[in-house]
Protein backbone atom coordinates (compact mmCIF):
# COMPACT_ATOMS: atom_id res chain seq x y z
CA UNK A 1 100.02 129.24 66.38
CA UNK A 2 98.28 126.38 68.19
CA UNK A 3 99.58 125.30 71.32
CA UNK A 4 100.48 121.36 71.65
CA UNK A 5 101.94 120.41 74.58
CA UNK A 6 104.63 117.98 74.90
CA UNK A 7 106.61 115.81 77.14
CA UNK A 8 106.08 116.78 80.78
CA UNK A 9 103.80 120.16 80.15
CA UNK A 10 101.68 117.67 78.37
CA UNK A 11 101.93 114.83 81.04
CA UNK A 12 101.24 117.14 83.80
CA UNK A 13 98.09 118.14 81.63
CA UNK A 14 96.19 114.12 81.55
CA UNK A 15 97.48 114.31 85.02
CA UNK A 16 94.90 117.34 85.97
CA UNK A 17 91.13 116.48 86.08
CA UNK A 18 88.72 117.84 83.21
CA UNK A 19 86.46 120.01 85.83
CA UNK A 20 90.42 121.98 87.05
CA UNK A 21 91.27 121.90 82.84
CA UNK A 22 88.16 124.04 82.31
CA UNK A 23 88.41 125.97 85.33
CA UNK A 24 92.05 126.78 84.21
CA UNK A 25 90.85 127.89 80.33
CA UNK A 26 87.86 130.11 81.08
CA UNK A 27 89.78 131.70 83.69
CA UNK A 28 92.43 132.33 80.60
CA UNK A 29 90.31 133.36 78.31
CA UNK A 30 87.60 135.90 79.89
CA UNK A 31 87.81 139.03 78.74
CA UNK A 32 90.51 138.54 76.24
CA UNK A 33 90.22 138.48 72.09
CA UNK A 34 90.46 135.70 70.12
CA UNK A 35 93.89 136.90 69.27
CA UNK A 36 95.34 136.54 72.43
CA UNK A 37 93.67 133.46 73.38
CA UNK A 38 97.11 131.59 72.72
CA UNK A 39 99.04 133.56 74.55
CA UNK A 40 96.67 134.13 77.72
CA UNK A 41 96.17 130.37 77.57
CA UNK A 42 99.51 129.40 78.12
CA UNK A 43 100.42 131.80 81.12
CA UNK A 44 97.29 130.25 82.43
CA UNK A 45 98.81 126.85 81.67
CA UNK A 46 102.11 127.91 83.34
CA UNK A 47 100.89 128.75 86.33
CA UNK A 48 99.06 125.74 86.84
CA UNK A 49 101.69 123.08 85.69
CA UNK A 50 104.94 124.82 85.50
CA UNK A 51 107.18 126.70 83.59
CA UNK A 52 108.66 126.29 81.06
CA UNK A 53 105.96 125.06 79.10
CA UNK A 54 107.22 122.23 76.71
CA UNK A 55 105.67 122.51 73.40
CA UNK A 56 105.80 120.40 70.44
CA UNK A 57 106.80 121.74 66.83
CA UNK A 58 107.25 119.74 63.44
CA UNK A 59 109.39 122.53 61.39
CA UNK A 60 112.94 122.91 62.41
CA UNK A 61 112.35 126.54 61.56
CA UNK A 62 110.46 126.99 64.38
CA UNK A 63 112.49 125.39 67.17
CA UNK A 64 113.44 128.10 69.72
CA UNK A 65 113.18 128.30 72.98
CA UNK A 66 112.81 131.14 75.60
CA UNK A 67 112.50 131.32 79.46
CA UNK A 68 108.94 130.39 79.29
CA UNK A 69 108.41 127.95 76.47
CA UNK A 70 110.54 125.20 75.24
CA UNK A 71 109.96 123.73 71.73
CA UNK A 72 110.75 120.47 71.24
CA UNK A 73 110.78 119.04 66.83
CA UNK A 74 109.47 115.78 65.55
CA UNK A 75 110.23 114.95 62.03
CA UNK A 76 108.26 112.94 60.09
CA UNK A 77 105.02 110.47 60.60
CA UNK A 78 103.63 110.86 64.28
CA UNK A 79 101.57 107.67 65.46
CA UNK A 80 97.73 107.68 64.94
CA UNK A 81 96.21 109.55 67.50
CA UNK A 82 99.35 111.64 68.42
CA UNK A 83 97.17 114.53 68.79
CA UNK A 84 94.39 115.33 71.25
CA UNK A 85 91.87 118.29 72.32
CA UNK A 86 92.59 119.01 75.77
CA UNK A 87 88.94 119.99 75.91
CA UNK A 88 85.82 120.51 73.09
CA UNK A 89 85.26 124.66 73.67
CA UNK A 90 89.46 124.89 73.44
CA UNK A 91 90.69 123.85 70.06
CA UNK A 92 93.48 126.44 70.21
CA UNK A 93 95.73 124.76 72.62
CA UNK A 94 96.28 120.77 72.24
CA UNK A 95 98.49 118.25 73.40
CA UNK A 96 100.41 114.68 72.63
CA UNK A 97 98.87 111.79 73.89
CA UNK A 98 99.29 110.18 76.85
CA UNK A 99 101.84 107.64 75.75
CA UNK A 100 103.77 110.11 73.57
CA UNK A 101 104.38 112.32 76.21
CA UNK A 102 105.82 110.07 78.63
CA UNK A 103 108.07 108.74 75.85
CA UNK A 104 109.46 111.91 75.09
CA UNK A 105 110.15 112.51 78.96
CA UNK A 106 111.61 108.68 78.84
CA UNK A 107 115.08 109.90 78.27
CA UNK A 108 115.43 111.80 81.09
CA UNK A 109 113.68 109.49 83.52
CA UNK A 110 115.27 106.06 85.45
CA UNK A 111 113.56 102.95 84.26
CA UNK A 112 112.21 102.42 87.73
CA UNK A 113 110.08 105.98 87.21
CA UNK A 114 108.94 105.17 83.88
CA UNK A 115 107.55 102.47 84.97
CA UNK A 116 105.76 104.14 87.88
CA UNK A 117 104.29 106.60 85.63
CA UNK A 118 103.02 104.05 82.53
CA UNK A 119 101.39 102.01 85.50
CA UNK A 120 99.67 105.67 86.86
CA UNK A 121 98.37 106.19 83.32
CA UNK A 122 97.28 102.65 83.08
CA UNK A 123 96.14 102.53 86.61
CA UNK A 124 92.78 104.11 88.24
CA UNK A 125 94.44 106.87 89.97
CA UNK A 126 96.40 110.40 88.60
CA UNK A 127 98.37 112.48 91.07
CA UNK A 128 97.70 116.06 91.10
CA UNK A 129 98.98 118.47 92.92
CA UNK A 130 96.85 121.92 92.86
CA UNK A 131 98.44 125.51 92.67
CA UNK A 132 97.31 127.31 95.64
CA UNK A 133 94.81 129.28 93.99
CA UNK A 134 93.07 126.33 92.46
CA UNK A 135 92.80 124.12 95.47
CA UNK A 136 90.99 126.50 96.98
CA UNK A 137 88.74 126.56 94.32
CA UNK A 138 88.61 123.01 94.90
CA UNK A 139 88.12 122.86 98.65
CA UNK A 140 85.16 124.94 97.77
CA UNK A 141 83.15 122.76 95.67
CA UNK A 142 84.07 120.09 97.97
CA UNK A 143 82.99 121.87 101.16
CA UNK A 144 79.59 122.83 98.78
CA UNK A 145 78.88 119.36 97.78
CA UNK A 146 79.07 120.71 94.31
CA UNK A 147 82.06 119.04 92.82
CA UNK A 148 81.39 117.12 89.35
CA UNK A 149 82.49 113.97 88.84
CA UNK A 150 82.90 114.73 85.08
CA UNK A 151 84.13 111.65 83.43
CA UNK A 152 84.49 109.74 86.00
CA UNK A 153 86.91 111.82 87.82
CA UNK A 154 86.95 111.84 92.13
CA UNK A 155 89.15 113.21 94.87
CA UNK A 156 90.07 111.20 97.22
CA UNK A 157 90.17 113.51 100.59
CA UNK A 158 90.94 112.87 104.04
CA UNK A 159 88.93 111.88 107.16
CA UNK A 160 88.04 115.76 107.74
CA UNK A 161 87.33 116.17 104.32
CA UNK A 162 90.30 118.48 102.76
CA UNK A 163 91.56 117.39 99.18
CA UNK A 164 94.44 115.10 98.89
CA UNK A 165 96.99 114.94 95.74
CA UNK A 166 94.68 111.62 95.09
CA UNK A 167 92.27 111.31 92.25
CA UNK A 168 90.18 108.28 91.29
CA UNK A 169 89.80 108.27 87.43
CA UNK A 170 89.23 105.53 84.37
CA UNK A 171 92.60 104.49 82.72
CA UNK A 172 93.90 107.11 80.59
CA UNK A 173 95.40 104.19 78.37
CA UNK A 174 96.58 100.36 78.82
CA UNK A 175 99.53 97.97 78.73
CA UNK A 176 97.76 96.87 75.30
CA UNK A 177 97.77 99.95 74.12
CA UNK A 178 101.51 100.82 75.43
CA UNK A 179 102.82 98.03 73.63
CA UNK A 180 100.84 99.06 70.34
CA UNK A 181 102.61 102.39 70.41
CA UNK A 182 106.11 101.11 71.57
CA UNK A 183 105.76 99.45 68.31
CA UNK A 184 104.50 102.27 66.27
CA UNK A 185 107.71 104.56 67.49
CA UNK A 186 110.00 101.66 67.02
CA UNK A 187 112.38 103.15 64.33
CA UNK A 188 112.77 106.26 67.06
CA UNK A 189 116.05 106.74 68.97
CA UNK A 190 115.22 105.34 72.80
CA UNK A 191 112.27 103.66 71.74
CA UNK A 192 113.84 99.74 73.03
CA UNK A 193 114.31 101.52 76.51
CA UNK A 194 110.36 102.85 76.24
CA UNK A 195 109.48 99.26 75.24
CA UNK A 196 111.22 97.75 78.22
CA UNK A 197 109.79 99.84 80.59
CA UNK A 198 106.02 99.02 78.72
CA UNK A 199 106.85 95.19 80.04
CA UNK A 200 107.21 95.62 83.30
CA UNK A 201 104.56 97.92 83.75
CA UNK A 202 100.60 96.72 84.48
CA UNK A 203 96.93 97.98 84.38
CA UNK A 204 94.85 98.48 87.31
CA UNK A 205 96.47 99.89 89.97
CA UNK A 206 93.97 102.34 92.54
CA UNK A 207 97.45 104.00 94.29
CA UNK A 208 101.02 104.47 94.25
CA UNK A 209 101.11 102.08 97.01
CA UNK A 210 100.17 99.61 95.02
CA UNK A 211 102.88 100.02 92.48
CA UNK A 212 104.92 100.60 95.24
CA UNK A 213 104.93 97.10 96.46
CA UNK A 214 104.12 95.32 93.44
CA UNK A 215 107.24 96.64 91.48
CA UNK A 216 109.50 96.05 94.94
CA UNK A 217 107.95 93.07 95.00
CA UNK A 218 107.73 92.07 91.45
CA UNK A 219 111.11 93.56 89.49
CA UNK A 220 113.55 91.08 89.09
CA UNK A 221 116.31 90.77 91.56
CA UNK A 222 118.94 92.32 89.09
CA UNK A 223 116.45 95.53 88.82
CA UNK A 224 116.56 95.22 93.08
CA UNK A 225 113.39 94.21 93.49
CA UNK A 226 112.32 90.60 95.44
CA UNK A 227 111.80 88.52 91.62
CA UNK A 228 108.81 87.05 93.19
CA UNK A 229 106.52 85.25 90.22
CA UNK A 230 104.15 87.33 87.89
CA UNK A 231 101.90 89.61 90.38
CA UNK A 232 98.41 90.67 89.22
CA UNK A 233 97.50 93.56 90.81
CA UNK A 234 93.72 94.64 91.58
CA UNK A 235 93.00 90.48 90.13
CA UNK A 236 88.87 90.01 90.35
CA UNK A 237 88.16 87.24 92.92
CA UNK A 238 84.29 85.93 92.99
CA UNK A 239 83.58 84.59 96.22
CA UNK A 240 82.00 81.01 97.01
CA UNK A 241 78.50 80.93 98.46
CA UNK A 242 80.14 80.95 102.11
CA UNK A 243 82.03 83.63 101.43
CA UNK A 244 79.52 85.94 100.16
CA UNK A 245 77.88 85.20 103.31
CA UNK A 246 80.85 86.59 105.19
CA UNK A 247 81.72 89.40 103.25
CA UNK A 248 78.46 90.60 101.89
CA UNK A 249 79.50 90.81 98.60
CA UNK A 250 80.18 88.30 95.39
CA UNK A 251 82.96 89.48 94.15
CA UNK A 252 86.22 90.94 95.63
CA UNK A 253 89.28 92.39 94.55
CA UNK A 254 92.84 91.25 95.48
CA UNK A 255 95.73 94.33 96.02
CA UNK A 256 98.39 92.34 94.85
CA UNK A 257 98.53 88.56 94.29
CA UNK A 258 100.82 85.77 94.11
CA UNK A 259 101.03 82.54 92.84
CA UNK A 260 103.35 80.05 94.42
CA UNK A 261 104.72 76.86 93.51
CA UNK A 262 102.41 73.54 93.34
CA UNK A 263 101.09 72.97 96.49
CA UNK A 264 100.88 76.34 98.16
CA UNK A 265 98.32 78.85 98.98
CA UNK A 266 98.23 81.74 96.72
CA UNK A 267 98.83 85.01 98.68
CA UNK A 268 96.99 88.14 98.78
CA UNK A 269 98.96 91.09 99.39
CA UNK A 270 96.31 93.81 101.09
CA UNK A 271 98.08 97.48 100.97
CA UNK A 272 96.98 99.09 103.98
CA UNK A 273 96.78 102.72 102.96
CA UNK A 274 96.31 105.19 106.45
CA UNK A 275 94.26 107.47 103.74
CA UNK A 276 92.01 104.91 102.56
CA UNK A 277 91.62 102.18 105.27
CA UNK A 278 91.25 104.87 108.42
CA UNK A 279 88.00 104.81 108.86
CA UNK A 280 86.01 102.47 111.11
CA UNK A 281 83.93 101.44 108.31
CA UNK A 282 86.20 100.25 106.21
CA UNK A 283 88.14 98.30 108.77
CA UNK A 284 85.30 96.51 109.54
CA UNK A 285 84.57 96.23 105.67
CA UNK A 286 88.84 94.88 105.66
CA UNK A 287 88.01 92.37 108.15
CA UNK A 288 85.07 90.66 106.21
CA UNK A 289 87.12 90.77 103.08
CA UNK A 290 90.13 88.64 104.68
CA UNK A 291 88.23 86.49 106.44
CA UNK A 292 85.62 85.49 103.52
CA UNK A 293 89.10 85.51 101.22
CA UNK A 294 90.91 83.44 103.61
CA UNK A 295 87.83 81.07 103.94
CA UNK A 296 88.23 80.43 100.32
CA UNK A 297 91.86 79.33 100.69
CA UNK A 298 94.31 82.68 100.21
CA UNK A 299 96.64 83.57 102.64
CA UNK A 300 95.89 87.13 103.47
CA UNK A 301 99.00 89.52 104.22
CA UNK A 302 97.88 93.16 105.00
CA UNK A 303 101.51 95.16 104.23
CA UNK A 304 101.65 98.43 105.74
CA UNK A 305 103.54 101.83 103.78
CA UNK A 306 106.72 101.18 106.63
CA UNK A 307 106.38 97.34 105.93
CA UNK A 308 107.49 98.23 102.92
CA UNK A 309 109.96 101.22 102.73
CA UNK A 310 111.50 100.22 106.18
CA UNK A 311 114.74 97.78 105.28
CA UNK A 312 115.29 95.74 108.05
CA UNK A 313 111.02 94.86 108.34
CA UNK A 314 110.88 94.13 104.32
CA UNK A 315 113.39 91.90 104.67
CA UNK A 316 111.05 89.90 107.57
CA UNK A 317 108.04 90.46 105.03
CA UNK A 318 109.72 89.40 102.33
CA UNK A 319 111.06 86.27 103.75
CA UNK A 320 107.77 85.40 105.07
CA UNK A 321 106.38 86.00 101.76
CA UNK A 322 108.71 83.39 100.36
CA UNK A 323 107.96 80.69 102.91
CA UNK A 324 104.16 80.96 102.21
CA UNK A 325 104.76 80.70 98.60
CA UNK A 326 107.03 77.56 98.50
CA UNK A 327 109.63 79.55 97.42
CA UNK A 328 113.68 79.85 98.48
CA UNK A 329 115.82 83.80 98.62
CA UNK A 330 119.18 83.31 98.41
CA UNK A 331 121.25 86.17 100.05
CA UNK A 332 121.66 89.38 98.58
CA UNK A 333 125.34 89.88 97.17
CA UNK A 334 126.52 93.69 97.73
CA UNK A 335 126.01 94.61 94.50
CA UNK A 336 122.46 93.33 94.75
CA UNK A 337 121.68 95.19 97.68
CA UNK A 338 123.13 98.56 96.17
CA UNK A 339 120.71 97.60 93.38
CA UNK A 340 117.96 97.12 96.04
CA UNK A 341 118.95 100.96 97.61
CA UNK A 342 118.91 102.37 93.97
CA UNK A 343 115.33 101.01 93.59
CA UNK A 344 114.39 102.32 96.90
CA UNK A 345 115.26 105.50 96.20
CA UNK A 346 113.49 105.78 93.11
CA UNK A 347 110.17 104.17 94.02
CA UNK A 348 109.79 106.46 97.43
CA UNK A 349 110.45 109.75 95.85
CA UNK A 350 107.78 112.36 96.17
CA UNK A 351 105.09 110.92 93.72
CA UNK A 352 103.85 114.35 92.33
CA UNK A 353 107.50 115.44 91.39
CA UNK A 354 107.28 112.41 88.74
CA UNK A 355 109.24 113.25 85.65
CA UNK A 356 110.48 116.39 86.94
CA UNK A 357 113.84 116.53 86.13
């Protein structure tokens, strides 16, 4: 029996870059028969992204579970493109698509962590954390030089060079394409909550930071975020003549930005990552971004990781926010600022452990 992996097995799975996926399989598979190719891959799989491994089954018949393997049945029609090789030289273990998978995890997840994870699969980044064994695999190519970028995928490492949980990657999917599929599973129990969740969430993102901040910033005040207006994150910016000149560049890219009412400066929201912005280079490469963007007419506002998770500082962010953008905050009642802890909670938790229930 094929394998097809489902819900969080199968999420954890577009989560892991191609080069580890193949490193994972031929590991599995050397020296074993066809026969047990199955079975060798999935113990493989377990040890890499957990166990149990959830697996997806369309005859009732067949639903059982065990201490290592959880089935999970669809009936009927699946949407187009349900389906998909994990990689070419494997066709005996499959998966769900992105978007399928995170919808059958969608029951068990907040709304606030849904969102978080459509926006990582719609973003430029996956998080993946590395079983020992493997990231030492990984550390290796790194150290070597020898590491391939295969389809676009690239580890993001710190200033000495050791891997991070960070990868750069090409969308796995889009907000287009969410929406598409929210309708396609709309006659499925918890699809309105899916759909929900498919609205608030955006393309584009390069970090967790960034949806950090722009859902905190962004979710209505009801949901316990600020309700500021509609935030584009990663928006394309070309620069004037002059502020080429500063910046060395024609084009730049704004973290998070905010229109204001008629009259105001829009703002540009810079998230100041330690991991990314550390380096001397890029701080000087920072500074000629905000000052050709500022030239141009944006209020820059660089918004550190405690800026943001700290309580009593967001509130002084947020409020300054608000005056730059024309806009009023009325006080929090207690019920919104339980609202605002609930969110808090939610959108700081350990980013790898998304969808772990």
């Amino acid at each position: 029996m094929d394998t097809v992996l489902w819900g969080i097995s199968a999420f954890l799975l577009h989560r892991m870059p191609p080069a580890v996926r193949a490193y994972v399989l031929d590991r599995a598979n050397q020296g074993v028969s066809a026969r047990a190719d199955t079975l060798s891959t999935r113990a493989a799989l377990r040890d890499e992204i957990g166990s149990p491994l959830h697996l997806l089954v369309t005859d009732p018949n067949r639903h059982h579970s065990s201490a290592v393997t959880r089935m999970h049945v669809w009936e009927g029609d699946m949407p187009r493109g349900a389906i998909v090789d994990v990689l070419p030289d494997f066709d005996h273990v499959r998966s769900v698509a992105p978007l399928l998978a995170l919808f059958g995890m969608a029951p068990a997840m907040s709304e606030a962590n849904l969102i978080m994870a459509l926006c990582e699969l719609c973003g430029r980044f996956s998080i993946y954390e590395p079983s020992a064994e493997v990231r030492v695999w990984l550390q290796g190519l790194i150290d070597a030089g020898s590491l391939s970028k295969l389809d676009g995928w690239r580890p993001v490492l710190t200033r000495e060079g050791k891997l991070t949980s960070l990868w750069c990657r090409p969308p796995v999917t889009s907000v287009a394409e969410a929406r598409k599929f929210a309708e396609a599973v709309s006659w499925r129990r918890g699809h309105k909550r899916f759909a929900r969740a498919v609205m608030r969430a955006f393309d584009g993102a390069a970090s967790p930071f960034e949806v950090q901040a722009a859902l905190r910033l962004g979710l209505p005040r009801r949901m316990g975020g600020s309700g500021f207006p509609e935030i584009r994150v990663n928006e394309r910016i070309p620069l004037s003549p002059a502020a080429r000149l500063i910046a060395g560049k024609v084009v730049c890219y704004a973290d998070l930005l905010i229109e204001g009412k008629e009259g105001t400066r829009p703002v540009i929201v810079e998230c100041q990552s330690r991991l990314i912005h550390a380096s001397r280079e890029q701080s000087l490469a920072d500074g000629e971004r905000l000052m050709a963007l500022q030239s141009m007419g944006f209020t820059v506002v660089p918004l550190t990781f405690e800026q943001l998770v700290i309580p009593s500082v967001f509130a002084s962010v947020e409020r300054y926010l608000a005056r730059e953008l024309g806009l009023r905050i009325a006080p929090k009642s207690a019920a919104l600022q339980r609202k605002e802890s609930e969110l808090c909670r939610e959108l700081f938790m350990d980013w790898t452990k998304l969808g772990r229930s």
